[in-house]
N, C-alpha and C. Protein backbone atom coordinates (compact mmCIF):
# COMPACT_ATOMS: atom_id res chain seq x y z
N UNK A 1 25.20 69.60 -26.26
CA UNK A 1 24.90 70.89 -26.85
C UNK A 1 25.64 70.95 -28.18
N UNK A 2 24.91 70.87 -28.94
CA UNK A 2 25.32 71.41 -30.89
C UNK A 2 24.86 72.73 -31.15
N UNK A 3 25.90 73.13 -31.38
CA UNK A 3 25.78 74.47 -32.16
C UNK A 3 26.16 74.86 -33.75
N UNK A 4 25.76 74.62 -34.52
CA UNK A 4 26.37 74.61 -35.55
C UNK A 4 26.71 76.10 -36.30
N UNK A 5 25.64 77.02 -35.75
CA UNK A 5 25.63 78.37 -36.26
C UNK A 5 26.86 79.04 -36.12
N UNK A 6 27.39 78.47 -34.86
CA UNK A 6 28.17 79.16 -34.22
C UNK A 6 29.79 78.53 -33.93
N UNK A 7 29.41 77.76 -34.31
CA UNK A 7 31.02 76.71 -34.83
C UNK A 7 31.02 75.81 -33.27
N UNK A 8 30.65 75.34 -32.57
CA UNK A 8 31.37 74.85 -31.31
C UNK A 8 30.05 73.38 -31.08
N UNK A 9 30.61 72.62 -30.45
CA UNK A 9 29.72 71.71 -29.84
C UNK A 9 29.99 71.24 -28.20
N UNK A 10 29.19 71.37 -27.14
CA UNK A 10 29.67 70.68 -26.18
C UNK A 10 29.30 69.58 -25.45
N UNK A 11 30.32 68.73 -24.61
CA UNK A 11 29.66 67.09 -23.88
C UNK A 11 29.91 66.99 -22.85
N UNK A 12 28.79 66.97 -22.06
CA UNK A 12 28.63 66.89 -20.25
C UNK A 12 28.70 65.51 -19.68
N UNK A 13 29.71 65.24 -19.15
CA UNK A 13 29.97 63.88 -18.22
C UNK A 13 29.86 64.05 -17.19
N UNK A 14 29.01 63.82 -15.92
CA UNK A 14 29.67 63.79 -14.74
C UNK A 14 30.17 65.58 -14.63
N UNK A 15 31.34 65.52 -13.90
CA UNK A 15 31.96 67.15 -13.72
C UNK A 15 32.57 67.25 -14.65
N UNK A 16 32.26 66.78 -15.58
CA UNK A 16 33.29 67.62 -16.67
C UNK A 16 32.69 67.93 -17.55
N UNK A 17 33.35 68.52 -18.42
CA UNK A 17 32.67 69.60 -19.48
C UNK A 17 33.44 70.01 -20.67
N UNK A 18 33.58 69.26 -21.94
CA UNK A 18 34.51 69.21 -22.98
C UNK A 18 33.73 70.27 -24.44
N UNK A 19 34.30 71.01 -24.68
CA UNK A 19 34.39 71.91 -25.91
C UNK A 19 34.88 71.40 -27.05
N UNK A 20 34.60 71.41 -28.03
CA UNK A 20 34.87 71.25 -29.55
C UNK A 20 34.73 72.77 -30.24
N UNK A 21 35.69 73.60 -30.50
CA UNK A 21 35.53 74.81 -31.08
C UNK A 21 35.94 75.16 -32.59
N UNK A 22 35.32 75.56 -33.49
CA UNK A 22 35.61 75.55 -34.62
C UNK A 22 36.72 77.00 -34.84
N UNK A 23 37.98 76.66 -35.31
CA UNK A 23 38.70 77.57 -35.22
C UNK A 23 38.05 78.43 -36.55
N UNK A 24 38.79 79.90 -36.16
CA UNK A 24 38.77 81.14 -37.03
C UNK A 24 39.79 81.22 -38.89
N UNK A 25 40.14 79.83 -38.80
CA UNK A 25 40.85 80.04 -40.15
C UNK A 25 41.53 78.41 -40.23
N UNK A 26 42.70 79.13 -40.56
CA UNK A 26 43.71 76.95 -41.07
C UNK A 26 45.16 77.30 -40.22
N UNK A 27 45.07 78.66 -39.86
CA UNK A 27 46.00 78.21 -39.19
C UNK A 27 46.60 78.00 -37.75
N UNK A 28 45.48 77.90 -36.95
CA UNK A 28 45.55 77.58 -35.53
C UNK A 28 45.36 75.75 -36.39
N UNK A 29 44.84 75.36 -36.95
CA UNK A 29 44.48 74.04 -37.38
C UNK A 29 45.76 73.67 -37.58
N UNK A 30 46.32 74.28 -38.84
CA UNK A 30 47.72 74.11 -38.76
C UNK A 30 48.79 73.05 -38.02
N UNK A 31 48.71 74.21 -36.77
CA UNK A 31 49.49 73.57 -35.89
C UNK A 31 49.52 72.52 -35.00
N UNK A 32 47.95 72.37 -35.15
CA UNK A 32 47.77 71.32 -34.29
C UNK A 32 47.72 69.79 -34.95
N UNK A 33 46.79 70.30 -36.13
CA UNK A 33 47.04 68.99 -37.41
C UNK A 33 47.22 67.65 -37.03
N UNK A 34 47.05 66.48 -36.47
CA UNK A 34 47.37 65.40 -36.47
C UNK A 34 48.75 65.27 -35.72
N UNK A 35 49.02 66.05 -34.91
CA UNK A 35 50.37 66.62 -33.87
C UNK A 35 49.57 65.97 -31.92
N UNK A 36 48.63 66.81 -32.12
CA UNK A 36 47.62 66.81 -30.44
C UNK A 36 46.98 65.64 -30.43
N UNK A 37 47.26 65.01 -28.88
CA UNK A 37 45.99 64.24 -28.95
C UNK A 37 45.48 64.24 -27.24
N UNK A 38 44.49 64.02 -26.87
CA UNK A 38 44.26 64.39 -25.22
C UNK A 38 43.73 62.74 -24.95
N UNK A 39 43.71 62.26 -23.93
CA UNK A 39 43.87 61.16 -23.55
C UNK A 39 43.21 61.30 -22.24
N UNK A 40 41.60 61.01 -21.97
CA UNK A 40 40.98 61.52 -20.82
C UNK A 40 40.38 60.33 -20.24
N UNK A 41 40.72 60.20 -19.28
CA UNK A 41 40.52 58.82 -17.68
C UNK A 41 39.17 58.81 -17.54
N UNK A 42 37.98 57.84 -17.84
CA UNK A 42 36.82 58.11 -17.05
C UNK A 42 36.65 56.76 -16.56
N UNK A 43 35.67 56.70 -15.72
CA UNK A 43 34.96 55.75 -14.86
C UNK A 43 33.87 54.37 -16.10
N UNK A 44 33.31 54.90 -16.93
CA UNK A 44 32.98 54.40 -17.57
C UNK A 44 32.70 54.58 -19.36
N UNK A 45 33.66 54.14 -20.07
CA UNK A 45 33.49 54.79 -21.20
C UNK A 45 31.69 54.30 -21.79
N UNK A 46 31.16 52.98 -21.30
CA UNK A 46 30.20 52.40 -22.08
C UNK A 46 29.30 53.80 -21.68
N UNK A 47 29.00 54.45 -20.48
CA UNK A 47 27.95 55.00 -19.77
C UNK A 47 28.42 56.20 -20.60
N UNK A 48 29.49 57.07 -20.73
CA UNK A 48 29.69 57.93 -22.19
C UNK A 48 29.13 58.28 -23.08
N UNK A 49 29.28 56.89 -23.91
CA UNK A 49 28.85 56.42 -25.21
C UNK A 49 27.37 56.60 -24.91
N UNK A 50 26.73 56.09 -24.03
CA UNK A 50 25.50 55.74 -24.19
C UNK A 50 24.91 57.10 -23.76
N UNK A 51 25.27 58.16 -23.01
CA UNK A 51 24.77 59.36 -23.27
C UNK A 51 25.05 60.32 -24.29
N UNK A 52 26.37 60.48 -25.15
CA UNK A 52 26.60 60.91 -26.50
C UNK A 52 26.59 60.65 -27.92
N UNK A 53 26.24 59.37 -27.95
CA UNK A 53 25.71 58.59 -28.78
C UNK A 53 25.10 59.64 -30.01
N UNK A 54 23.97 59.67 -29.44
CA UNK A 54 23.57 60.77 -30.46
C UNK A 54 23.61 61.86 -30.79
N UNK A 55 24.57 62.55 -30.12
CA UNK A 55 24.99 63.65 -31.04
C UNK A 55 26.44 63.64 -31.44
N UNK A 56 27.22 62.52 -30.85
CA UNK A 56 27.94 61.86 -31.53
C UNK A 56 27.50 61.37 -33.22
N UNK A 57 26.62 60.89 -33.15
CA UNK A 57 26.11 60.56 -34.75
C UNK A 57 25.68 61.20 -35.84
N UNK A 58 25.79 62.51 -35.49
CA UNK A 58 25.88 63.66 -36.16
C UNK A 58 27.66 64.09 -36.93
N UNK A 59 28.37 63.79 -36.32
CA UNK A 59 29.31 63.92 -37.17
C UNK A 59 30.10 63.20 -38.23
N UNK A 60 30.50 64.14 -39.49
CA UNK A 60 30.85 63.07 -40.43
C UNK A 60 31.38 61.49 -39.91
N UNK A 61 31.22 60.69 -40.64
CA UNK A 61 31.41 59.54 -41.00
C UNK A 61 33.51 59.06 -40.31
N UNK A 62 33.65 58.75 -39.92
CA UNK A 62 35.02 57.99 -39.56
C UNK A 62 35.85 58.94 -38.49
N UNK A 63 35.11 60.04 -37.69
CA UNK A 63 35.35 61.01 -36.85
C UNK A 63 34.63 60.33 -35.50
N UNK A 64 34.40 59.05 -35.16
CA UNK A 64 34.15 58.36 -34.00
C UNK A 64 34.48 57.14 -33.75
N UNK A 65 35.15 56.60 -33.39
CA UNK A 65 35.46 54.98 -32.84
C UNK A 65 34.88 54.87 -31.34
N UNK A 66 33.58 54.19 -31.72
CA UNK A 66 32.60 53.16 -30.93
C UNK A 66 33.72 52.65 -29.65
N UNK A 67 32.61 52.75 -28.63
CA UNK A 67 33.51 51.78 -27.51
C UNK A 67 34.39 50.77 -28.09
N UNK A 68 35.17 50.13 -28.12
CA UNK A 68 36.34 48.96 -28.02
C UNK A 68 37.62 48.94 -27.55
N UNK A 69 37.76 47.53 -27.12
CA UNK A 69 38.79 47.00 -26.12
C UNK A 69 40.09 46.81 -26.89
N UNK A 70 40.78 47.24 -26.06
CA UNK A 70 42.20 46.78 -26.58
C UNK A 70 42.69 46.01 -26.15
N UNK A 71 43.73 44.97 -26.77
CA UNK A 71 44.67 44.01 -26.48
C UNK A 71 45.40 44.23 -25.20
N UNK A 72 45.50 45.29 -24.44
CA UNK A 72 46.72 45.93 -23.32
C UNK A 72 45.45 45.64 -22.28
N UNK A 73 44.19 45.84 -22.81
CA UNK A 73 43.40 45.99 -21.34
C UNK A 73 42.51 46.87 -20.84
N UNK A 74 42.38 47.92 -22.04
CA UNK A 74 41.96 48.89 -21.76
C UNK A 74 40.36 49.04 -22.63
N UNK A 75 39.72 49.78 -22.55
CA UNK A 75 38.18 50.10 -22.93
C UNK A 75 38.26 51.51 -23.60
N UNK A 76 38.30 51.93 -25.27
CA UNK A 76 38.26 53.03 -25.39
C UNK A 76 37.56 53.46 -25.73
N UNK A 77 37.11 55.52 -26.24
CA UNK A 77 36.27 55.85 -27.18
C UNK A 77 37.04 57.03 -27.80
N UNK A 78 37.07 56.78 -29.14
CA UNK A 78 37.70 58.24 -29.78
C UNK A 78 36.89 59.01 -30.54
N UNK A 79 37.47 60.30 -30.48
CA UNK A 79 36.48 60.85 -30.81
C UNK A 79 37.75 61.51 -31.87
N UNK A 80 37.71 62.28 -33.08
CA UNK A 80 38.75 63.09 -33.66
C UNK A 80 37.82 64.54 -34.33
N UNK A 81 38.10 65.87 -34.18
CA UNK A 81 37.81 66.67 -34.49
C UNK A 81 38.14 67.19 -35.51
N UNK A 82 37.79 68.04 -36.44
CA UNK A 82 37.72 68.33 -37.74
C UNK A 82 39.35 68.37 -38.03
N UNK A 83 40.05 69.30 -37.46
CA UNK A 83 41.44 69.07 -37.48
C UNK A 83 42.78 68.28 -37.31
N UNK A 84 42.23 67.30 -36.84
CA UNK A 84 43.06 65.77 -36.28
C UNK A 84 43.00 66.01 -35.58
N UNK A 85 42.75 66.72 -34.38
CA UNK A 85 42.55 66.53 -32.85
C UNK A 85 42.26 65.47 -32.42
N UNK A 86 42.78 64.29 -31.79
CA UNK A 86 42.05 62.86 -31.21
C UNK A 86 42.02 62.98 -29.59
N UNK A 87 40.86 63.08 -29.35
CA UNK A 87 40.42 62.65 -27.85
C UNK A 87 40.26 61.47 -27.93
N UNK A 88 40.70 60.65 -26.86
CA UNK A 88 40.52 58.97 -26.50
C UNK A 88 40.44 58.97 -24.97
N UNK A 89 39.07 58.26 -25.13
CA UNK A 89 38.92 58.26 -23.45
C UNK A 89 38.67 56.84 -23.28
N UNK A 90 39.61 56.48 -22.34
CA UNK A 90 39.94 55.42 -21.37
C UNK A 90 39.57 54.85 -20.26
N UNK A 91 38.90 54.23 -19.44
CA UNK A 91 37.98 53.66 -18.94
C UNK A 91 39.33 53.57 -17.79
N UNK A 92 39.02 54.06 -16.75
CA UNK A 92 39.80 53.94 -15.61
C UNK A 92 39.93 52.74 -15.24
């Protein structure tokens, strides 16, 4: 779900249910600024990707890192929101 009128976008996995909300000014942004980051466990990041994909590809340019593996072992996908917010989800 994209909403653009209305500032928010949302992404349905499985039971969960993640919000992207466009704050009311700079300074709830502020604080969060490149400070937050959420770090969310799933079962499969490829199966993710491959359902958000495209509306993933709607957002500017360098605000998504594609599935890839890390050196430790792990399978990620990040996502970063207008404010530095970084979600990285991790492949259980």
């Amino acid at each position: 779900i994209n909403n653009q009128t209305h500032g928010y976008a949302c992404f349905r996995f499985a039971d969960a249910l993640i919000a992207i909300i466009k704050a009311d000014g700079d300074a709830p942004l502020a604080a969060t600024r490149n400070n937050i980051s959420a770090q969310i466990w799933v079962e499969s990041v490829d199966a993710l990707w491959a359902k958000w994909k495209g509306t993933l590809a709607e957002l500017p340019e360098g605000r998504v890192n594609g599935p890839f593996d890390r050196d430790y072992g792990v399978r990620e996908l990040h996502i970063t929101c207008p404010d530095g917010f970084l979600m990285f989800f991790t492949e259980a």
